[in-house]
C-alpha atoms as a PDB file:
ATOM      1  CA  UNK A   1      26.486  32.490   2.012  1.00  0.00           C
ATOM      2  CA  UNK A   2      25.448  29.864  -0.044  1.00  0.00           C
ATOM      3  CA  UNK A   3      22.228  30.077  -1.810  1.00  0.00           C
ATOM      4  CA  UNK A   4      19.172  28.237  -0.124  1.00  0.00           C
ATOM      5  CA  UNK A   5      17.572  25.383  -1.350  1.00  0.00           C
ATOM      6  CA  UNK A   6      13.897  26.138  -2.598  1.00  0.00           C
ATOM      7  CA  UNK A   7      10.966  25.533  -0.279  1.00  0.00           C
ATOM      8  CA  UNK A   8       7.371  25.305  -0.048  1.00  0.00           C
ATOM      9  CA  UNK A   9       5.298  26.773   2.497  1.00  0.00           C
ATOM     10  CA  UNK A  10       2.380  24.473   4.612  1.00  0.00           C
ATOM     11  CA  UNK A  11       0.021  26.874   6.368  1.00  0.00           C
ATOM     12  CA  UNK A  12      -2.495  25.573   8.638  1.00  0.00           C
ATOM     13  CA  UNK A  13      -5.473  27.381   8.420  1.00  0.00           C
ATOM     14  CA  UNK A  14      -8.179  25.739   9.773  1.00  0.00           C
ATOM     15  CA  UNK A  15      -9.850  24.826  13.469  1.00  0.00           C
ATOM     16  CA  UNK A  16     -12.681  25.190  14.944  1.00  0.00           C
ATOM     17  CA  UNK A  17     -11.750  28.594  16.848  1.00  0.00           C
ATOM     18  CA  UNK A  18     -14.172  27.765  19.999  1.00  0.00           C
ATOM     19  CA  UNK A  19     -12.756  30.116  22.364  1.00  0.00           C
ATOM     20  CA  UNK A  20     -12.663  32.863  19.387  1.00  0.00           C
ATOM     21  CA  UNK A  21     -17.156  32.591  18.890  1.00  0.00           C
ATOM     22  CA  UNK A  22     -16.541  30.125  15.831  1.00  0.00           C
ATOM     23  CA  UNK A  23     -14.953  33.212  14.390  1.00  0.00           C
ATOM     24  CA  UNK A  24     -11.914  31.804  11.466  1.00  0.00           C
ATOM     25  CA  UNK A  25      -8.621  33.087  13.533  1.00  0.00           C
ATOM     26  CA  UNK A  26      -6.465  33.237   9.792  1.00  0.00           C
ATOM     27  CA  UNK A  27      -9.180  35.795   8.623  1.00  0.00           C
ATOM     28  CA  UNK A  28      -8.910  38.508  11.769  1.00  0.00           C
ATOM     29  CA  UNK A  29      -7.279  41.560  11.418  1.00  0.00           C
ATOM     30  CA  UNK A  30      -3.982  42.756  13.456  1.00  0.00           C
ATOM     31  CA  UNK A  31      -2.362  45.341  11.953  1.00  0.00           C
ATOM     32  CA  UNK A  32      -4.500  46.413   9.429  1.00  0.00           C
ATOM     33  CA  UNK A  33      -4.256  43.113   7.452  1.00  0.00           C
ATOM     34  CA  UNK A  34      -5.551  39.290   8.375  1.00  0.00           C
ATOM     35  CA  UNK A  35      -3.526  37.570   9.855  1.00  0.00           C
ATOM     36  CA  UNK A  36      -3.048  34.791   7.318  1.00  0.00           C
ATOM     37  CA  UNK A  37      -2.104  37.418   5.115  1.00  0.00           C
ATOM     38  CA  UNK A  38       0.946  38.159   7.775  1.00  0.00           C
ATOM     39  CA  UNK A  39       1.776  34.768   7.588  1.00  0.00           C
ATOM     40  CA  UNK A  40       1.429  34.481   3.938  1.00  0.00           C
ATOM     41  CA  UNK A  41       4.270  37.472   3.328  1.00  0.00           C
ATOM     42  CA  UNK A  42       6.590  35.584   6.016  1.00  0.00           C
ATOM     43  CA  UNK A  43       6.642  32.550   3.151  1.00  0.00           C
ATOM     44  CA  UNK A  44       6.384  34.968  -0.309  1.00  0.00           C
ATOM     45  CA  UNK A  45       8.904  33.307  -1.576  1.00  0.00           C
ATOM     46  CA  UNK A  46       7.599  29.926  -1.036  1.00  0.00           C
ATOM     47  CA  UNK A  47       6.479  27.945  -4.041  1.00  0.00           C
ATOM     48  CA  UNK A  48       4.023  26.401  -3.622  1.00  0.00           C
ATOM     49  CA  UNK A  49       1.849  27.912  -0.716  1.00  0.00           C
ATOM     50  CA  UNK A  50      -0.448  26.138   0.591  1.00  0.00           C
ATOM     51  CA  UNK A  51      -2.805  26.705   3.120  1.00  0.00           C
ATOM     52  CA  UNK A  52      -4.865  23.872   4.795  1.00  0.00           C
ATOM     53  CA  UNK A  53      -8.372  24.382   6.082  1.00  0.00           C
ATOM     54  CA  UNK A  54     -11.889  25.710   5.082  1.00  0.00           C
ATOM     55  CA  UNK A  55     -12.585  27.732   1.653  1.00  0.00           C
ATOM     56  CA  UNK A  56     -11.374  31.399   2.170  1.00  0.00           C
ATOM     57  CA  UNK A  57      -9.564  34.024   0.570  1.00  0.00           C
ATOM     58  CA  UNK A  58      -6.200  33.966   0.010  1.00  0.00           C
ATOM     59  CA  UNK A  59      -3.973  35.522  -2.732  1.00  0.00           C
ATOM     60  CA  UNK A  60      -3.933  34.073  -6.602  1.00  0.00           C
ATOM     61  CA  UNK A  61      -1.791  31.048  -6.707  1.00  0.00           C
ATOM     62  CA  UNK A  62      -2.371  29.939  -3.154  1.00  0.00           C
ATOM     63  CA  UNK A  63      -3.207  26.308  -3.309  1.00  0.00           C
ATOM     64  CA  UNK A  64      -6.219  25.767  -0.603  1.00  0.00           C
ATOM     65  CA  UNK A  65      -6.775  22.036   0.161  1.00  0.00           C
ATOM     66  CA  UNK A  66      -8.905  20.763   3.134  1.00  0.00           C
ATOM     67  CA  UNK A  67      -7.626  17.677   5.572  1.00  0.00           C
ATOM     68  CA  UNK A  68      -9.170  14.407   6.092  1.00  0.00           C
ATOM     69  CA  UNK A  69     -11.426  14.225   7.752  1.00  0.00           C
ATOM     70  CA  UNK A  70     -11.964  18.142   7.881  1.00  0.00           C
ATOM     71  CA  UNK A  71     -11.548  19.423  11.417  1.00  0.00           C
ATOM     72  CA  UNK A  72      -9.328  16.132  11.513  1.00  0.00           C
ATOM     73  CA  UNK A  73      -6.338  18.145  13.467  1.00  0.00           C
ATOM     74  CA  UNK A  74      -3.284  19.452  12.692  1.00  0.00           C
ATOM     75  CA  UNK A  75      -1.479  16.218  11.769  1.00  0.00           C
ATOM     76  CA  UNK A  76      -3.907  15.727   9.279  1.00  0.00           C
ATOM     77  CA  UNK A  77      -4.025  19.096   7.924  1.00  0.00           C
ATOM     78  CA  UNK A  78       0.497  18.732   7.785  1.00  0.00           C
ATOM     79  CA  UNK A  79      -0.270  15.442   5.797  1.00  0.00           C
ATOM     80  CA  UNK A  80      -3.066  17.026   3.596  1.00  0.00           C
ATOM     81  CA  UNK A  81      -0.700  19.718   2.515  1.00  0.00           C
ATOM     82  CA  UNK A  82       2.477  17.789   2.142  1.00  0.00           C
ATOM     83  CA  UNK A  83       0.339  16.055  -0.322  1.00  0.00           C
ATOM     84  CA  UNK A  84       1.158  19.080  -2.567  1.00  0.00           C
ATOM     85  CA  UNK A  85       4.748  19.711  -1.950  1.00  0.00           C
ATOM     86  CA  UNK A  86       6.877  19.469  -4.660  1.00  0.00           C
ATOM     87  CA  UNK A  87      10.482  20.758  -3.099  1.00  0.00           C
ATOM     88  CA  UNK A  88      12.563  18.844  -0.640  1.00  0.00           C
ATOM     89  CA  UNK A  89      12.293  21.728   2.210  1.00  0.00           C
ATOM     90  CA  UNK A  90       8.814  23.281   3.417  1.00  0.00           C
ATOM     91  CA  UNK A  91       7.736  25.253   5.921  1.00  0.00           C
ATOM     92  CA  UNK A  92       4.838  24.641   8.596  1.00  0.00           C
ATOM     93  CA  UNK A  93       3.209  27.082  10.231  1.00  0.00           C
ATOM     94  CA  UNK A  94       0.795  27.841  12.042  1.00  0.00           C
ATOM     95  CA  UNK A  95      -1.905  30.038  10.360  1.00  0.00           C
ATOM     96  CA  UNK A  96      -2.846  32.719  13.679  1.00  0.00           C
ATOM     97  CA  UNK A  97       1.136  34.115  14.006  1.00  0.00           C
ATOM     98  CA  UNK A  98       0.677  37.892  13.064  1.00  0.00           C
ATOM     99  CA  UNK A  99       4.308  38.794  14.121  1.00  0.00           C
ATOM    100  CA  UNK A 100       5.936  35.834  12.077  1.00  0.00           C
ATOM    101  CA  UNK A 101       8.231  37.387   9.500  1.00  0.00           C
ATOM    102  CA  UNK A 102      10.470  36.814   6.023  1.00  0.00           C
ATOM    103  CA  UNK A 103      13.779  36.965   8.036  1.00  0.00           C
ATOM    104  CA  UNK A 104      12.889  34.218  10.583  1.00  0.00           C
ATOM    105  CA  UNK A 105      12.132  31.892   7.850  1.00  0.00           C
ATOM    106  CA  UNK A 106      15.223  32.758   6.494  1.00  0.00           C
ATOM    107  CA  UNK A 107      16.697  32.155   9.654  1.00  0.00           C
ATOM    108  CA  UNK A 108      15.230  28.933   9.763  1.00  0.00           C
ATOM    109  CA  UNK A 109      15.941  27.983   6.412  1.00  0.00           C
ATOM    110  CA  UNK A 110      19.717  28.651   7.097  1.00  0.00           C
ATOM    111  CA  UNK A 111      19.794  26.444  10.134  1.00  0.00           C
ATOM    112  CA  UNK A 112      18.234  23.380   8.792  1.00  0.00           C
ATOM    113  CA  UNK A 113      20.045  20.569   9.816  1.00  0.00           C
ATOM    114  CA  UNK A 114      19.006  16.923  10.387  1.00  0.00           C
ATOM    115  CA  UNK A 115      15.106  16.225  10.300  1.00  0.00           C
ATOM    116  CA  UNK A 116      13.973  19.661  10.703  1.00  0.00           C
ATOM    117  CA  UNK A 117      14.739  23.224  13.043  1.00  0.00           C
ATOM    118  CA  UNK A 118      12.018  25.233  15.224  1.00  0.00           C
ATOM    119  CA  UNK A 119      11.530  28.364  16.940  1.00  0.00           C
ATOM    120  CA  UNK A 120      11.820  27.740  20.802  1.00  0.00           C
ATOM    121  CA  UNK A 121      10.409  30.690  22.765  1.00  0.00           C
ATOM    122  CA  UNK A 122      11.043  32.199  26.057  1.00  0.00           C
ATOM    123  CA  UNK A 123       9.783  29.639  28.103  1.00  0.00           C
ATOM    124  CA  UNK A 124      11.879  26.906  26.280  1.00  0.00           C
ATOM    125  CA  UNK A 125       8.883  25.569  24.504  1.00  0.00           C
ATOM    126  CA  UNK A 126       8.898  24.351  21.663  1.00  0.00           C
ATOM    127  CA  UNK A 127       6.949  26.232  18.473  1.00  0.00           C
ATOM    128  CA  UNK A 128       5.744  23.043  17.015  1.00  0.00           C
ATOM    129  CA  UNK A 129       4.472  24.765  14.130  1.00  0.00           C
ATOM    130  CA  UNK A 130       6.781  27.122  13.776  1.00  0.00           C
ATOM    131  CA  UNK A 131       9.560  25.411  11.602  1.00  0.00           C
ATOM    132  CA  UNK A 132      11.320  24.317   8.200  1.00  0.00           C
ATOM    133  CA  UNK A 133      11.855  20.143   7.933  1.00  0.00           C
ATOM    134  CA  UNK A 134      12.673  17.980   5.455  1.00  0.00           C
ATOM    135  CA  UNK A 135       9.784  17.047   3.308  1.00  0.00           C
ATOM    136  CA  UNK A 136      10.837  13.633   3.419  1.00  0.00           C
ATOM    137  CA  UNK A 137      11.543  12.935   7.241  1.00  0.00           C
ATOM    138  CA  UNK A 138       7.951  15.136   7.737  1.00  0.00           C
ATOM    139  CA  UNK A 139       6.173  13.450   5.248  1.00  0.00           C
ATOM    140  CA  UNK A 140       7.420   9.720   6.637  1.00  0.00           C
ATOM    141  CA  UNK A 141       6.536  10.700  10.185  1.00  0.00           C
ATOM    142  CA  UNK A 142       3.245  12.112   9.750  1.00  0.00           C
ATOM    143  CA  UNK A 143       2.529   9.383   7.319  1.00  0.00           C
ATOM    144  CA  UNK A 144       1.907   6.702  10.284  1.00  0.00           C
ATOM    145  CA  UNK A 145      -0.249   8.643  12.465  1.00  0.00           C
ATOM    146  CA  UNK A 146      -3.936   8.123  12.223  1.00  0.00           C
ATOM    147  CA  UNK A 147      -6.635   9.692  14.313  1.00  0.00           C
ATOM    148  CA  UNK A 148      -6.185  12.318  16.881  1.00  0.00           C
ATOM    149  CA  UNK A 149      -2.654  12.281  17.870  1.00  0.00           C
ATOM    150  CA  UNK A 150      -0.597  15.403  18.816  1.00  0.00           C
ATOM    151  CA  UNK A 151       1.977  17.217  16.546  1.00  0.00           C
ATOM    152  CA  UNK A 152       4.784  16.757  19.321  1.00  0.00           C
ATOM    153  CA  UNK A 153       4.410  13.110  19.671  1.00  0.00           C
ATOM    154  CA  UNK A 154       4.625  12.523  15.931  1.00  0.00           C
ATOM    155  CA  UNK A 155       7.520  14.811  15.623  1.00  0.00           C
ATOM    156  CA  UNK A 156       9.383  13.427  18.568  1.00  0.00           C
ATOM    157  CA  UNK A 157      11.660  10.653  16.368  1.00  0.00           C
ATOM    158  CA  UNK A 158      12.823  13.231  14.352  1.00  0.00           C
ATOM    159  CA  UNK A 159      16.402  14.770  14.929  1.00  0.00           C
ATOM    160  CA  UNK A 160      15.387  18.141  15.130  1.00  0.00           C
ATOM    161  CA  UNK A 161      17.562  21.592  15.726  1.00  0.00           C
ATOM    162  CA  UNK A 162      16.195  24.290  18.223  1.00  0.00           C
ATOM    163  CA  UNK A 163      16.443  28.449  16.817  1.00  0.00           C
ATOM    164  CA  UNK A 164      15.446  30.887  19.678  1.00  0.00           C
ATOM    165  CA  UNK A 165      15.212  34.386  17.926  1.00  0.00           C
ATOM    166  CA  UNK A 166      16.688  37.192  19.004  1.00  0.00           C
ATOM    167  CA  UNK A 167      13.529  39.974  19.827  1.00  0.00           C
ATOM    168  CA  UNK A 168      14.012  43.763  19.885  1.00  0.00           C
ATOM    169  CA  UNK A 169      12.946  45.157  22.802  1.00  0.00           C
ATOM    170  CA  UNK A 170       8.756  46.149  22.896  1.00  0.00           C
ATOM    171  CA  UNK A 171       8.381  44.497  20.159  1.00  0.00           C
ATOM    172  CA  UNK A 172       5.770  40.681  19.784  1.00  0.00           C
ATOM    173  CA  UNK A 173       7.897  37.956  19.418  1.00  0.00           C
ATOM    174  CA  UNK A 174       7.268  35.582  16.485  1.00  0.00           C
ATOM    175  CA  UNK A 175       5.642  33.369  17.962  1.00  0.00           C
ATOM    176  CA  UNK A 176       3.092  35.217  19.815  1.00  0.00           C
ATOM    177  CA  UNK A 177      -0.866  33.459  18.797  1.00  0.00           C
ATOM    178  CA  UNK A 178      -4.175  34.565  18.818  1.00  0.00           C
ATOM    179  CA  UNK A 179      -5.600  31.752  20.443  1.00  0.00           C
ATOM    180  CA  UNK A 180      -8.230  33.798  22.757  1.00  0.00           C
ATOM    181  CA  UNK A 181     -10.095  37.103  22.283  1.00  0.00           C
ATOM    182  CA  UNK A 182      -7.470  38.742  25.258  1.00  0.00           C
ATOM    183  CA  UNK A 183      -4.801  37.602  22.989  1.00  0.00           C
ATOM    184  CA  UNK A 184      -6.025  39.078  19.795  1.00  0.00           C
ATOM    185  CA  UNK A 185      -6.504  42.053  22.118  1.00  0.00           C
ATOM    186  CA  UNK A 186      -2.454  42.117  22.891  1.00  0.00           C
ATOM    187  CA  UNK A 187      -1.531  41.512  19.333  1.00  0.00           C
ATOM    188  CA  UNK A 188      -3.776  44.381  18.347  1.00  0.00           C
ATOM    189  CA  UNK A 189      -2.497  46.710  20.789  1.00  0.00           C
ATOM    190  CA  UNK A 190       1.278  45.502  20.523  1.00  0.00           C
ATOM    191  CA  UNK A 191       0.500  46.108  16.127  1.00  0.00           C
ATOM    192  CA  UNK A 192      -0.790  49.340  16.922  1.00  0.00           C
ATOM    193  CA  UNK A 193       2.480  50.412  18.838  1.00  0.00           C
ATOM    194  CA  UNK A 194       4.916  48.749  16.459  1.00  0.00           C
ATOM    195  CA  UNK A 195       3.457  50.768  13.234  1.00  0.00           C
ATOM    196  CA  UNK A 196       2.665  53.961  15.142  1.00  0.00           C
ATOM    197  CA  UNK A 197       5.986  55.655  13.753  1.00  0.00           C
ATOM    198  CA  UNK A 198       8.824  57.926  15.733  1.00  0.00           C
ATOM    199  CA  UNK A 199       7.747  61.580  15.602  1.00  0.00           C
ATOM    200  CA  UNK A 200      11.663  63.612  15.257  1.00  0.00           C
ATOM    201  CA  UNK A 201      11.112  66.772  17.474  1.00  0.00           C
ATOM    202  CA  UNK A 202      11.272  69.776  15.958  1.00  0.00           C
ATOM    203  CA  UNK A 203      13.992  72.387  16.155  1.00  0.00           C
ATOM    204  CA  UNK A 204      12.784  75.577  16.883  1.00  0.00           C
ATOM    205  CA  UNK A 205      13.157  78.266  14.313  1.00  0.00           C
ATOM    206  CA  UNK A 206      16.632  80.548  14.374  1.00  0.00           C
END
């Protein structure tokens, strides 16, 4: 296989988290680590990361930057962090995906054709913010857009591939979100399972 080209990583980390209580989704545990910190490891290959919201921790040499205007939406918080991208591939993602992993970007990666390729789930949906683009196309289409406007309908021009990952059986899919308190529940409870690990009976003696 040949090697892949390198890649930054665009995390969007910011929000106002209503139905969470305010709370910052990126900085709640699943797993026994925040979830930003998931998504982080998913891209730790990435240079640079950057992460787009409010001032929080992250990990030395993750570049924080804040959109404009702040709480401006995620098109804004894409173009903020493009701002900073050096390579010709990067990553955007979504900064409350606990279950997102280093293989999928990989798989991603691999499959980049075109504008850009994203993770499609179950349903058929698309994961808007899910995905590996060309900096260029991304940059050019977001570059347009000004004031609210949704991810999809900037992205729509954009000749983009669909990857629908394969998921073992009981375990979260990738794509999975903690947009409500009942879903941090699930990912909590479906974390729990997935690290309790497989006790081997024992033989008895003889």
């Amino acid at each position: 296989m040949p090697e892949l080209p390198p890649f930054s990583a665009v995390i969007l980390a910011g929000g106002r988290a209503a139905r969470m209580g305010g709370q910052a989704k990126p900085q709640l545990e699943v797993g026994g680590r925040t979830i930003l910190a998931a998504v982080l490891a998913a891209v730790a290959d990435a240079d640079p990361r950057i992460v787009v919201g409010p001032p929080q921790p992250v990990p030395p040499g993750v570049v924080v930057v804040r959109e404009e205007p702040p709480r401006g939406g995620p098109v804004a918080a894409v173009r903020a962090g493009l701002e900073h991208v050096p390579t010709e591939v990067v990553a955007v993602l979504a900064g409350d995906l606990p279950f997102v992993t280093p293989r999928l970007v990989g798989q991603l990666r691999e499959r980049l054709t075109g504008d850009g390729v994203l993770v499609v789930d179950d349903t058929g949906q698309d994961q808007l913010l899910l995905g590996v683009w060309r900096t260029t196309a991304l940059r050019a289409a977001v570059a347009g857009a000004r004031g609210p406007t949704s991810v999809r309908k900037v992205l729509a021009p954009l000749a983009v591939r669909r990857l629908h990952p394969d998921v073992a059986p009981g375990q979260p899919p990738p794509w999975t979100d903690c947009d409500t308190p009942a879903d941090l529940a699930r990912a909590r409870a479906a974390a729990a399972t997935r690290s309790v690990p497989r006790r081997v009976p024992r033989r008895p003696p003889g």
